[in-house]
C-alpha atoms as a PDB file:
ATOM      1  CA  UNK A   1      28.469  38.191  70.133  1.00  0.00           C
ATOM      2  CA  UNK A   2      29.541  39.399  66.734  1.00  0.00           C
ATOM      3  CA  UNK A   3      28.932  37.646  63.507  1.00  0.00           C
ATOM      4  CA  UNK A   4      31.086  38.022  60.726  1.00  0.00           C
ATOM      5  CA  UNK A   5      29.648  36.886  56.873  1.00  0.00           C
ATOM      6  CA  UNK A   6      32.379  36.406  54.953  1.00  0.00           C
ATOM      7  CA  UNK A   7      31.392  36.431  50.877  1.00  0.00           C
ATOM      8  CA  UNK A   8      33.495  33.347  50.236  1.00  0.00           C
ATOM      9  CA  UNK A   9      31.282  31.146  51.543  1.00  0.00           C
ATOM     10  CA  UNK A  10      28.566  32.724  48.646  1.00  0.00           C
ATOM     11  CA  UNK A  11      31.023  31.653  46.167  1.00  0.00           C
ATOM     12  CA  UNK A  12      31.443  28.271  47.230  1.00  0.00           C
ATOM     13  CA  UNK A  13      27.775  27.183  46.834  1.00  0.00           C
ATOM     14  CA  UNK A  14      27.447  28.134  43.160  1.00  0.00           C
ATOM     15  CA  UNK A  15      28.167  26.473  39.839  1.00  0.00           C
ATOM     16  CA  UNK A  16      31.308  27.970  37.711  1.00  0.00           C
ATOM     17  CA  UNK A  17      30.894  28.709  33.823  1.00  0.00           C
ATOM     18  CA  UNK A  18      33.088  25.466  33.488  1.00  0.00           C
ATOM     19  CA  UNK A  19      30.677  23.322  35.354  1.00  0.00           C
ATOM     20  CA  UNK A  20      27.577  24.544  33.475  1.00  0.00           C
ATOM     21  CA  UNK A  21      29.319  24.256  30.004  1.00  0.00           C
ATOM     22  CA  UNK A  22      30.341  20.766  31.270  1.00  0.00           C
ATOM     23  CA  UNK A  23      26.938  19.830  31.585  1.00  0.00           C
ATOM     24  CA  UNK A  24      25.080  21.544  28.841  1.00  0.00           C
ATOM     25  CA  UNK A  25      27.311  19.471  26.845  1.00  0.00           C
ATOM     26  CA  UNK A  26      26.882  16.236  28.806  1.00  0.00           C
ATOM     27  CA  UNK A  27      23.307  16.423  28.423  1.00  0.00           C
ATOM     28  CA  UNK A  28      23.370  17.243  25.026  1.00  0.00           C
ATOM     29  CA  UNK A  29      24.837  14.272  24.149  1.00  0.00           C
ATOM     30  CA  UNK A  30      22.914  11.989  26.167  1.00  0.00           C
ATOM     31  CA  UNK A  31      19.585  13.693  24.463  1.00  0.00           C
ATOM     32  CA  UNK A  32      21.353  13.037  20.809  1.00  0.00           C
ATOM     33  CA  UNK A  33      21.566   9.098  22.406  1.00  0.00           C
ATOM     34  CA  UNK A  34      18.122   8.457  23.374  1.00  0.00           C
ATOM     35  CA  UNK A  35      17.183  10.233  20.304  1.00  0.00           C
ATOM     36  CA  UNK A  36      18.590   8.040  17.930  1.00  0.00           C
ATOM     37  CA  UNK A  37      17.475   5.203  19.818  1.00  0.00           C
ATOM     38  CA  UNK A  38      13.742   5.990  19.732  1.00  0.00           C
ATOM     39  CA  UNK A  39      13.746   7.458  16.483  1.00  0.00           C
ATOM     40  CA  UNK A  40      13.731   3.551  14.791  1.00  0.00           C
ATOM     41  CA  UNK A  41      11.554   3.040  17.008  1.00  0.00           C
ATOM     42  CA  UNK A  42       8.963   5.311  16.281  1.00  0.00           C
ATOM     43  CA  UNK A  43       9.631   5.008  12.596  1.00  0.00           C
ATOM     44  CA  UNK A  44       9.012   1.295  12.997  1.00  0.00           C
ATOM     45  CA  UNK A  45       5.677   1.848  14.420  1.00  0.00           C
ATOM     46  CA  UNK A  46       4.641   3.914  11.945  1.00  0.00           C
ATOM     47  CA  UNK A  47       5.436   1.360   9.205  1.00  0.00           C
ATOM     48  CA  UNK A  48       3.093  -1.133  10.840  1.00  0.00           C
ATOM     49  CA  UNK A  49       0.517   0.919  10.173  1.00  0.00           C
ATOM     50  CA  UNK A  50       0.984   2.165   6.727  1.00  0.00           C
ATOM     51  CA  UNK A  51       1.339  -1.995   6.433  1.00  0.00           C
ATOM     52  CA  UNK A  52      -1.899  -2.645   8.063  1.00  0.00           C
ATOM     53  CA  UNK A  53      -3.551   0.201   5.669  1.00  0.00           C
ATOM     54  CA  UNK A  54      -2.231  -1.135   2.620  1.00  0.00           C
ATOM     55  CA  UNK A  55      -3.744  -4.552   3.698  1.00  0.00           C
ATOM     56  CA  UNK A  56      -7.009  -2.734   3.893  1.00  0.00           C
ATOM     57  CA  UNK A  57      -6.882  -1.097   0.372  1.00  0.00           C
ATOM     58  CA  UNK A  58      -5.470  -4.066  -1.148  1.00  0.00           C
ATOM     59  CA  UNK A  59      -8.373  -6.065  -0.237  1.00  0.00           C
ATOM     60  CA  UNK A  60     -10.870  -3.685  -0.719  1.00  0.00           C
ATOM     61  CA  UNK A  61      -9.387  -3.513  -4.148  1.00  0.00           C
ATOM     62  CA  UNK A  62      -8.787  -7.337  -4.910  1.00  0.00           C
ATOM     63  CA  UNK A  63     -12.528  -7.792  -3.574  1.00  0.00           C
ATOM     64  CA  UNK A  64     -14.272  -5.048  -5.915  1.00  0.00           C
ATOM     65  CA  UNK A  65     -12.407  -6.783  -8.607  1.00  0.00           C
ATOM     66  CA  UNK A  66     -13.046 -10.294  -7.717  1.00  0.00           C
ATOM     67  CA  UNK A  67     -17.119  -9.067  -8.092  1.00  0.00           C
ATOM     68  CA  UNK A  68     -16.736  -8.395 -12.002  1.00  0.00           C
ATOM     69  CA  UNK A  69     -17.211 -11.098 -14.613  1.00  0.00           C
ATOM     70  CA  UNK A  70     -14.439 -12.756 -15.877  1.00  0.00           C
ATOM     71  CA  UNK A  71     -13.870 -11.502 -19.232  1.00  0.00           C
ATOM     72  CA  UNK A  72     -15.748  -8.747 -21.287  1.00  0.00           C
ATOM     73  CA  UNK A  73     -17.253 -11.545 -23.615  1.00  0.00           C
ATOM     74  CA  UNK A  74     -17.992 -13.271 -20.552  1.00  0.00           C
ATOM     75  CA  UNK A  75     -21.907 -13.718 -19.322  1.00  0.00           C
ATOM     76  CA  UNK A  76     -21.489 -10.960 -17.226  1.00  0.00           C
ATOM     77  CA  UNK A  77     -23.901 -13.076 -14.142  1.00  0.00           C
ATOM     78  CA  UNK A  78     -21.398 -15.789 -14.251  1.00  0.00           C
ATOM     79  CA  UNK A  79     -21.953 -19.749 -15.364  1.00  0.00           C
ATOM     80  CA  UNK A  80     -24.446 -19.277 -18.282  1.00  0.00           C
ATOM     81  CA  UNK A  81     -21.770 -18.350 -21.113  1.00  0.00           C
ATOM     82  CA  UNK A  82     -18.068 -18.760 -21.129  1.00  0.00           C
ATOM     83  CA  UNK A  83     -15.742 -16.973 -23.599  1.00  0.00           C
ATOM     84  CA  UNK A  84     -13.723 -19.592 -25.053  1.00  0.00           C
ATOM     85  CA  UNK A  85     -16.048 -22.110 -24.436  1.00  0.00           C
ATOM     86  CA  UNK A  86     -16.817 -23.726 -27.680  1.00  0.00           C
ATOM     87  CA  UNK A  87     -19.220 -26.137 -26.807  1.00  0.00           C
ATOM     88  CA  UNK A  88     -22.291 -23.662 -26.225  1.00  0.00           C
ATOM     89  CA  UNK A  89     -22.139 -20.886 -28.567  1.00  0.00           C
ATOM     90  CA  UNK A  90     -18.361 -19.649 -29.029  1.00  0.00           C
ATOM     91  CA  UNK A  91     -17.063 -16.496 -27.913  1.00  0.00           C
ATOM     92  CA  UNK A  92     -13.637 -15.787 -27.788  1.00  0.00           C
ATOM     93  CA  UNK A  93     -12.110 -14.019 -24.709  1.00  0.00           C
ATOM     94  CA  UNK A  94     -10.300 -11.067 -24.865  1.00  0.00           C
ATOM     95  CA  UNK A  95      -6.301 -10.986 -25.289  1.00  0.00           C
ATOM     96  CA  UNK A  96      -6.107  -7.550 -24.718  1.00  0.00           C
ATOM     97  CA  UNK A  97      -5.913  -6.436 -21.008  1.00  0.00           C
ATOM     98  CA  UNK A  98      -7.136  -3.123 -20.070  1.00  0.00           C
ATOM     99  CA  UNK A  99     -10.421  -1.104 -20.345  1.00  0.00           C
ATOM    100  CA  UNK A 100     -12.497  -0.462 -23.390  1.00  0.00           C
ATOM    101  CA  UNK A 101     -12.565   2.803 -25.172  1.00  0.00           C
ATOM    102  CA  UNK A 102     -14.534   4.897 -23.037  1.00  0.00           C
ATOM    103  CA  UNK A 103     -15.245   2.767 -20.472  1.00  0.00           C
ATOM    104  CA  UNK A 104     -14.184   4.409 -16.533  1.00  0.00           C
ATOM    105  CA  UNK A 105     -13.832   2.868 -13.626  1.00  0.00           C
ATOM    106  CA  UNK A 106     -17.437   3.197 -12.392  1.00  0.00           C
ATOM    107  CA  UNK A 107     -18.572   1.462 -15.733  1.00  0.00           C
ATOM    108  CA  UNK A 108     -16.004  -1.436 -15.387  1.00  0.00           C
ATOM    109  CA  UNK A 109     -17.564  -4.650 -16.022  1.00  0.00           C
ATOM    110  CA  UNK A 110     -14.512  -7.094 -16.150  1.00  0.00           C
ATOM    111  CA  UNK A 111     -11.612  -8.325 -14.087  1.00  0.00           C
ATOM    112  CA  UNK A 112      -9.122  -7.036 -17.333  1.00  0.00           C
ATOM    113  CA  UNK A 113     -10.321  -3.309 -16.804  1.00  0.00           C
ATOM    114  CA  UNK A 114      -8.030  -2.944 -13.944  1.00  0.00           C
ATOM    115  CA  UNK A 115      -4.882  -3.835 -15.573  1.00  0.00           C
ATOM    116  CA  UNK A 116      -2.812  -0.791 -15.448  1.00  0.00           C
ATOM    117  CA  UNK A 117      -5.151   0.998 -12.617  1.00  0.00           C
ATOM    118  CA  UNK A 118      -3.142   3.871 -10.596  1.00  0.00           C
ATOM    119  CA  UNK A 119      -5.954   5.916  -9.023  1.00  0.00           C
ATOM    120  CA  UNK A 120      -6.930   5.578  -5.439  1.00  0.00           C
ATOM    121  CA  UNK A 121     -10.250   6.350  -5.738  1.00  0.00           C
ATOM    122  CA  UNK A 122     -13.757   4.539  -4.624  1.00  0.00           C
ATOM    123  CA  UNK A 123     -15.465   2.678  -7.453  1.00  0.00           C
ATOM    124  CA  UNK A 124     -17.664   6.074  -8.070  1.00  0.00           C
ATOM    125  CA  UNK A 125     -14.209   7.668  -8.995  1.00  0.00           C
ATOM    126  CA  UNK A 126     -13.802   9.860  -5.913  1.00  0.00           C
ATOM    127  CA  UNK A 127     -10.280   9.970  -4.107  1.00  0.00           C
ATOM    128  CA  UNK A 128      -9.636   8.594  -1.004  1.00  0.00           C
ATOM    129  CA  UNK A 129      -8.224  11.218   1.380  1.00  0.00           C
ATOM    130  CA  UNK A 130      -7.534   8.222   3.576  1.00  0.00           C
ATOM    131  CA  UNK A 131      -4.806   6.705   1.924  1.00  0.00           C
ATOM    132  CA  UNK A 132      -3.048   9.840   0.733  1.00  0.00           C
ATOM    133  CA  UNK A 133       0.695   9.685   0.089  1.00  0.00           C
ATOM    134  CA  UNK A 134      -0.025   5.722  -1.302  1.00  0.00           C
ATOM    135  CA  UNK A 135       0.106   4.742  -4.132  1.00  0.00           C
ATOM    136  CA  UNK A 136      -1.474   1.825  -5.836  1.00  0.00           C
ATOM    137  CA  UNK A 137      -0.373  -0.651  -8.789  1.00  0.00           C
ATOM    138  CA  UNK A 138      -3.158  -3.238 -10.825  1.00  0.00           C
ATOM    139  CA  UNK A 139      -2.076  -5.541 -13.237  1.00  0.00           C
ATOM    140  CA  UNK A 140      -4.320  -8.153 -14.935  1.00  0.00           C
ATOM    141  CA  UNK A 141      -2.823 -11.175 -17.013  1.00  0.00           C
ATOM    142  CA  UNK A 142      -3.477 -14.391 -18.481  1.00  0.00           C
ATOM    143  CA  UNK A 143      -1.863 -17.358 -16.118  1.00  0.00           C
ATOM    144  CA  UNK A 144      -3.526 -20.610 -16.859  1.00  0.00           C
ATOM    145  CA  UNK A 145      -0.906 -22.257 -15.415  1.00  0.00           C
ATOM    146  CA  UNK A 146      -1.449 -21.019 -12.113  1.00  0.00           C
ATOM    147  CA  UNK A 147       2.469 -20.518 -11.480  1.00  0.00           C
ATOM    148  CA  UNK A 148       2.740 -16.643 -11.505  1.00  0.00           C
ATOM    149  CA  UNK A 149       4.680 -16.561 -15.454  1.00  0.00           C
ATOM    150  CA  UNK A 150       1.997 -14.821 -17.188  1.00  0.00           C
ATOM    151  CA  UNK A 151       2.707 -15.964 -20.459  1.00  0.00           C
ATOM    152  CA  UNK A 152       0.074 -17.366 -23.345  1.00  0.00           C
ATOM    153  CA  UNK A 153      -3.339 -16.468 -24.158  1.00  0.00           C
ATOM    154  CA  UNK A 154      -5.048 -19.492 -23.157  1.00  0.00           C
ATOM    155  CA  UNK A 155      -7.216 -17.810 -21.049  1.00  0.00           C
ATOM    156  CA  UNK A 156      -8.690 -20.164 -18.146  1.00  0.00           C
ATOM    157  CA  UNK A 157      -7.427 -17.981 -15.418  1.00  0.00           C
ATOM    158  CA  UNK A 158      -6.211 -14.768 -15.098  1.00  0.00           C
ATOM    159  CA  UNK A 159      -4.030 -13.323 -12.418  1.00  0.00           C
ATOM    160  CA  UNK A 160      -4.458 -10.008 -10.403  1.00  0.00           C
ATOM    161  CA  UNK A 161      -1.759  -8.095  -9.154  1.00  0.00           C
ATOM    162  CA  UNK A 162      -2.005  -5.336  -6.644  1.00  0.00           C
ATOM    163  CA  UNK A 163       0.792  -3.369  -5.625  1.00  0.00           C
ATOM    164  CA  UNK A 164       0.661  -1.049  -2.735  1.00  0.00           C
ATOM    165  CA  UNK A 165       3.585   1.677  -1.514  1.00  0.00           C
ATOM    166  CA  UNK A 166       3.244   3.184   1.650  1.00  0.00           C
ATOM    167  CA  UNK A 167       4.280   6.764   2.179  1.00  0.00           C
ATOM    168  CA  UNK A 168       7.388   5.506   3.272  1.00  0.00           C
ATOM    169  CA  UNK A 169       8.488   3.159   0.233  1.00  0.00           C
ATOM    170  CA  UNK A 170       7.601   0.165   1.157  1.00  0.00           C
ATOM    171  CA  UNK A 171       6.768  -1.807  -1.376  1.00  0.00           C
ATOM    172  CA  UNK A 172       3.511  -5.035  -0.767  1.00  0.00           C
ATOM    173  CA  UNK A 173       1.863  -6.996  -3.525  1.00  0.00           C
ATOM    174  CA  UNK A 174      -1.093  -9.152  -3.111  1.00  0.00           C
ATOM    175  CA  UNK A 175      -2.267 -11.548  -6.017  1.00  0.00           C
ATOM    176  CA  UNK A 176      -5.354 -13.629  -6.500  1.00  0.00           C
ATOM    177  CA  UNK A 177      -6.866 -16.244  -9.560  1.00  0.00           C
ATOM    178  CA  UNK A 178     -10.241 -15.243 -11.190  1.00  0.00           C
ATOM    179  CA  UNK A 179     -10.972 -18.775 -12.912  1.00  0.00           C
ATOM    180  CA  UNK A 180     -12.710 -18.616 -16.026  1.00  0.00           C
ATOM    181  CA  UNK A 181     -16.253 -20.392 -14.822  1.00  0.00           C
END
């Protein structure tokens, strides 16, 4: 019994250059698919958390500032004297919004000192590492109308503004009253 090996049959369990080429390119293109499908996906993700952190710092913020006294010619402890209250002794409130000369954010003593805040930092001035790549907006204004116009100087309540970008541009403000009491 002789057996005879022929080399065709070698040939014929193979792959040609076409074949391979074929599906190089066949799976290329299906990896380019799912890629742009879970791409959104991922990147939607991602913006629920930079969401959920600028939540966090938003509060935290709205929260220190909530703590301060309403107005630098404000009793500082709250109830006792009342800027524009003219039936005790009267003390006008301030018109202009921002800090006093000098005065940093550790020594800030009055819901007004935000306005115009940018820094991320804890109330001791240090920066947050957690919330780099954000960045943070304050503004402070008269509203004693309660209706978000920020016009007049009657100054009964003023209105607190925080702006928050994520790293990725989205934009989330948060607003609160401090009542003049």
């Amino acid at each position: 019994m002789q057996f005879s090996y022929s080399w065709s049959c070698l040939y014929n369990k193979g792959f040609t250059l076409i074949e391979t080429i074929v599906g190089i390119v066949v799976l290329a293109i299906s990896f380019s698919v799912l890629t742009s499908l879970i791409y959104p996906i991922a990147q939607q993700s991602a913006e629920q958390l930079h969401q959920v952190k600028a939540a966090e710092l938003a509060q935290s913020m709205l929260n220190e500032i909530q703590n301060k006294a309403f107005d630098h010619n404000s009793d500082m402890a709250g109830g006792r004297i009342r800027c524009g209250d003219v039936i005790a002794t009267p003390t006008i409130c301030s018109t202009i919004m921002g800090s006093e000369i000098g005065e940093v954010r550790a020594t800030f003593n009055d819901v007004d000192d935000y306005n115009g805040l940018t820094d991320i930092q804890n109330s001791q001035g240090l920066p947050l590492e957690l919330y780099l790549g954000y960045k943070m907006i304050i503004s402070v204004c008269n509203d004693a109308s309660y209706n978000g116009s920020c016009t007049g100087n009657i100054s009964t309540a003023k209105l607190i503004t925080v702006t928050i970008i994520t790293p990725t541009d989205f934009s989330l403000h948060f607003s609160t009253y401090k009542a003049n009491f």
